[in-house]
Protein backbone atom coordinates (compact mmCIF):
# COMPACT_ATOMS: atom_id res chain seq x y z
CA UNK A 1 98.55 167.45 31.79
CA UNK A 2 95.80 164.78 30.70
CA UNK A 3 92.62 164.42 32.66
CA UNK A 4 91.04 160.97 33.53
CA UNK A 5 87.46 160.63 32.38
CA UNK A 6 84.52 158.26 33.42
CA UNK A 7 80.86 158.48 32.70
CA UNK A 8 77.99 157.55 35.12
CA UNK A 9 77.51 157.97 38.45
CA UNK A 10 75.42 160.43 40.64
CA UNK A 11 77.37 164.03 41.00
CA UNK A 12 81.12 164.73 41.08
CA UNK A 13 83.66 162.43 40.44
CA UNK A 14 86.75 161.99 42.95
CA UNK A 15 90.10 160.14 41.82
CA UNK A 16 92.30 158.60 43.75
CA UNK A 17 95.70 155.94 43.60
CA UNK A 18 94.45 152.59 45.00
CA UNK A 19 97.69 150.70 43.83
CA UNK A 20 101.11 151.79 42.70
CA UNK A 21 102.74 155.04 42.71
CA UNK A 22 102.02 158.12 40.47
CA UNK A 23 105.65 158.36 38.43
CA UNK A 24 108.19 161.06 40.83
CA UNK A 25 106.88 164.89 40.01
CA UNK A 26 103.52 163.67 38.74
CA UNK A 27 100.26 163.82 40.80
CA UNK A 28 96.59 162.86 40.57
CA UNK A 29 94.29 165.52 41.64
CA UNK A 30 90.78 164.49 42.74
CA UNK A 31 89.28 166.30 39.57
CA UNK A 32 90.98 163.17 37.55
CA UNK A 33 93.56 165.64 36.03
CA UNK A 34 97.23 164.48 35.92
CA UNK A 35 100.07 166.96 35.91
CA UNK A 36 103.40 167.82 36.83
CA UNK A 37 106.87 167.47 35.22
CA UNK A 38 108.27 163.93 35.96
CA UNK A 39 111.63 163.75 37.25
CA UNK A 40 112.38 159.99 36.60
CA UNK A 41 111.95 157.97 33.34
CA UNK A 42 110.62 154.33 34.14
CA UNK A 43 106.55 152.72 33.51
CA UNK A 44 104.05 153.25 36.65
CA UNK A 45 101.89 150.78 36.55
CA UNK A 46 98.57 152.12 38.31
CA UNK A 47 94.84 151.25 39.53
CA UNK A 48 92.59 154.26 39.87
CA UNK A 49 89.67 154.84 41.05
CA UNK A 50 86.55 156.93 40.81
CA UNK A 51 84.09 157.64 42.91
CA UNK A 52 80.59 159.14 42.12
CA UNK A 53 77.96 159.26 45.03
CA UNK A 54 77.87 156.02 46.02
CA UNK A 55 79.05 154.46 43.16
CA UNK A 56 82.70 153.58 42.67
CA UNK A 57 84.94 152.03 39.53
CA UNK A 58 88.49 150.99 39.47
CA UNK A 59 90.80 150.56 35.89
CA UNK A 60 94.63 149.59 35.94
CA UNK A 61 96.40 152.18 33.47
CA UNK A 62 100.12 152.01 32.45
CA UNK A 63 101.64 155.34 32.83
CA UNK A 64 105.72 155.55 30.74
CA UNK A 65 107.53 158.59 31.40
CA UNK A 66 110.13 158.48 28.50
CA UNK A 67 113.65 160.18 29.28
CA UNK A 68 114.19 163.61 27.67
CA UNK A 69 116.38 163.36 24.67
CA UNK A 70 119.77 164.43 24.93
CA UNK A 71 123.02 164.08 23.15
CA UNK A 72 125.08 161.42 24.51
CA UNK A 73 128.47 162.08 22.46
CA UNK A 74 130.96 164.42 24.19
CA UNK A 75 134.29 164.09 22.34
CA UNK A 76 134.53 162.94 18.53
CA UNK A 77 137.95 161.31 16.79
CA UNK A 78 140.20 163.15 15.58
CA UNK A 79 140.83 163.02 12.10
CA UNK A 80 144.17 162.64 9.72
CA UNK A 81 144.08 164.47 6.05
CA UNK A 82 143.72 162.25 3.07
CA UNK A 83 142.60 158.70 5.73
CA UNK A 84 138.68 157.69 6.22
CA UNK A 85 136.71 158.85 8.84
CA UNK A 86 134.29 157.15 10.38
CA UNK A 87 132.52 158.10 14.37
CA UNK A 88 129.21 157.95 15.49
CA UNK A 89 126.92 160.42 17.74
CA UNK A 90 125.21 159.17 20.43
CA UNK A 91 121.85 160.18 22.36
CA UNK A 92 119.43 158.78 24.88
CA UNK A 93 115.27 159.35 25.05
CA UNK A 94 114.84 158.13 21.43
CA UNK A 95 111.17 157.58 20.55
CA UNK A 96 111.70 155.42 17.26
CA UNK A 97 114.01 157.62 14.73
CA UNK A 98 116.58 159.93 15.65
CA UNK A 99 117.25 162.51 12.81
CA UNK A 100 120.94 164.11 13.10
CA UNK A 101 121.59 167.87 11.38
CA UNK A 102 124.02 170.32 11.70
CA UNK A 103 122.55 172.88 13.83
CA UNK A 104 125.62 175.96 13.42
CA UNK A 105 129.14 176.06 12.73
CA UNK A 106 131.31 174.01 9.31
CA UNK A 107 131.93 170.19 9.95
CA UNK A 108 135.73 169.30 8.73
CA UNK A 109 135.87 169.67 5.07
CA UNK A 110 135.75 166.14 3.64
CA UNK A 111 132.95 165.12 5.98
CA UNK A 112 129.23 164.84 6.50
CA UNK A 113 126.94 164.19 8.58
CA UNK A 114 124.33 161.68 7.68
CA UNK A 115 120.69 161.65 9.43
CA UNK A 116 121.46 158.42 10.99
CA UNK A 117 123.96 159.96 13.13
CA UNK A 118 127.17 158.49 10.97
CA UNK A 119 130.07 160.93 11.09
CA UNK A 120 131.99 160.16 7.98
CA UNK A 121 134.44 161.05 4.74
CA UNK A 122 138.00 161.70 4.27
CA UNK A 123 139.48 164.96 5.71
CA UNK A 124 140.71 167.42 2.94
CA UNK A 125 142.11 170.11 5.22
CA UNK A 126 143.83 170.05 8.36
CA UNK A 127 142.31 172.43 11.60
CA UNK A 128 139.97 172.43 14.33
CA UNK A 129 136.35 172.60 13.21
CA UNK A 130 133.09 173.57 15.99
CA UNK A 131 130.23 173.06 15.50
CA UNK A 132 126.64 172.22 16.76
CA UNK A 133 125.05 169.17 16.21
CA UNK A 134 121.14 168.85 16.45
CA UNK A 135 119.03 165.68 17.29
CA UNK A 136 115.17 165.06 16.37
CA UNK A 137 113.22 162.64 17.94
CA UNK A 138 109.51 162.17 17.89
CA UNK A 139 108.71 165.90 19.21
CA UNK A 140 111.81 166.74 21.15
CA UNK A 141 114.83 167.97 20.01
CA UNK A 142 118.66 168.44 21.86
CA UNK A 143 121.84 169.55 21.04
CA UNK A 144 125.85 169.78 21.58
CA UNK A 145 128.59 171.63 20.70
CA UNK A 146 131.54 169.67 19.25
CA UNK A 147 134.96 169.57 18.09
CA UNK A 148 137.18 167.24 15.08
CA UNK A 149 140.63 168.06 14.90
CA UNK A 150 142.56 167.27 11.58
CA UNK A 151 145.51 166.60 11.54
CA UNK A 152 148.06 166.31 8.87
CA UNK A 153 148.68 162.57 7.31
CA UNK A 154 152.35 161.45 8.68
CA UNK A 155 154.74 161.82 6.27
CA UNK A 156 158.70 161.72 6.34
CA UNK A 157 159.88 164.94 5.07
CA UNK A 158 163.66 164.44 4.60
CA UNK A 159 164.41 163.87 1.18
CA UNK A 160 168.00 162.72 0.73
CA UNK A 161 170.54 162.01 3.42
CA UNK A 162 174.09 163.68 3.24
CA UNK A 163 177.68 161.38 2.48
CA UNK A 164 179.00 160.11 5.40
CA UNK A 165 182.97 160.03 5.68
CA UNK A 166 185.01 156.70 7.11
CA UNK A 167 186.11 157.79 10.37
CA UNK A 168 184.30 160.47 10.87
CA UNK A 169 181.28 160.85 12.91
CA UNK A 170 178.05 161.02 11.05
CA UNK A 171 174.76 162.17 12.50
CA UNK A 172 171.49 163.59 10.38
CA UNK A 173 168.16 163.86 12.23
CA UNK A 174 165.30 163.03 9.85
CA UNK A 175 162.44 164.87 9.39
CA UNK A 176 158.80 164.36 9.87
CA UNK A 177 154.98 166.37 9.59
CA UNK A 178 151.63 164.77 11.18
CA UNK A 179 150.62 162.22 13.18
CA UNK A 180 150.10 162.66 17.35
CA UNK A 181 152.14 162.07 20.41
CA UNK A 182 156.15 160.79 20.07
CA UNK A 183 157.55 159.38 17.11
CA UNK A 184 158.83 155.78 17.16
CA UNK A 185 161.87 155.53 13.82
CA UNK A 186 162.91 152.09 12.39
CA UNK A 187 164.45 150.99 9.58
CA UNK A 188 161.82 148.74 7.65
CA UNK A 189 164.96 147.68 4.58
């Protein structure tokens, strides 16, 4: 709540709109005070005006309702043991710096979290790590629960191959650890 204020005049003051439109969930009560909980960010540009007896003044005011803060990032990259990380949070209804913290819960080991919001290292350990992530922004703060998965660095696991025998049929399936999805084998030499 604010209150409008105006000196001079003979008795009570009364306020009213005379141009524009008091931002959605705000009002203007005749006392001059303002109050409500705005529903819609955006800038109301406003005249108001004051009446006192007979005696009236008008003043344009600029009124910014700023959008709550709120953490924008939903899903993070996974990670792969041993290879840089890099991601990025995300959040809207910034008023000048955002500072980023870990609010509960272990980030990956191998990573931190830098106040600028930078996600970053080299994963040591492979697993799913949760954990909270806080934003600060002017007075607000918001928050999010979320997830890395590491996972382990792709890596060929067969060692040797067995002798193969002319005219006899020769198969060996290789082995492999890490990496997502299907595996795609070539011979590189």
């Amino acid at each position: 709540a604010d209150t409008l204020r105006a000196t001079g005049g003979a008795g009570a003051y009364a306020w009213t709109v005379t141009v524009g439109t008091m931002p959605a969930g705000l009002t203007l009560a005749p006392d001059g005070v303002l109050s409500g909980t705005p529903t819609v960010a955006g800038t109301a540009n406003l005249t108001v005006q004051v009446t006192s007896g007979t005696q009236s003044a008008t003043r344009s005011l600029s009124l910014t309702v700023a959008a709550a803060l709120a953490v924008t990032t939903t899903t993070l990259a996974e990670g792969i043991v041993g290879q840089s990380y890099v991601d990025t949070l995300r959040a809207v209804g910034t008023s000048g710096a955002a500072n980023w913290g870990v609010l509960s819960g272990s980030l990956p080991a191998g990573l931190t979290l830098l106040s600028s919001g930078v996600l970053s290292g080299t994963p040591t350990t492979v697993g799913t790590s949760n954990f909270t992530v806080q934003v600060t922004s002017g007075a607000q703060t918001a928050s999010r629960a979320l997830t890395v998965t590491v996972v382990p660095a792709l890596a060929i696991t067969t060692l040797t191959l067995s002798n193969g025998t002319i005219g006899i049929a020769y198969a060996q399936t290789l082995a492999v650890i890490g990496g997502t999805g299907a595996y795609a084998w070539s011979i590189t030499t």
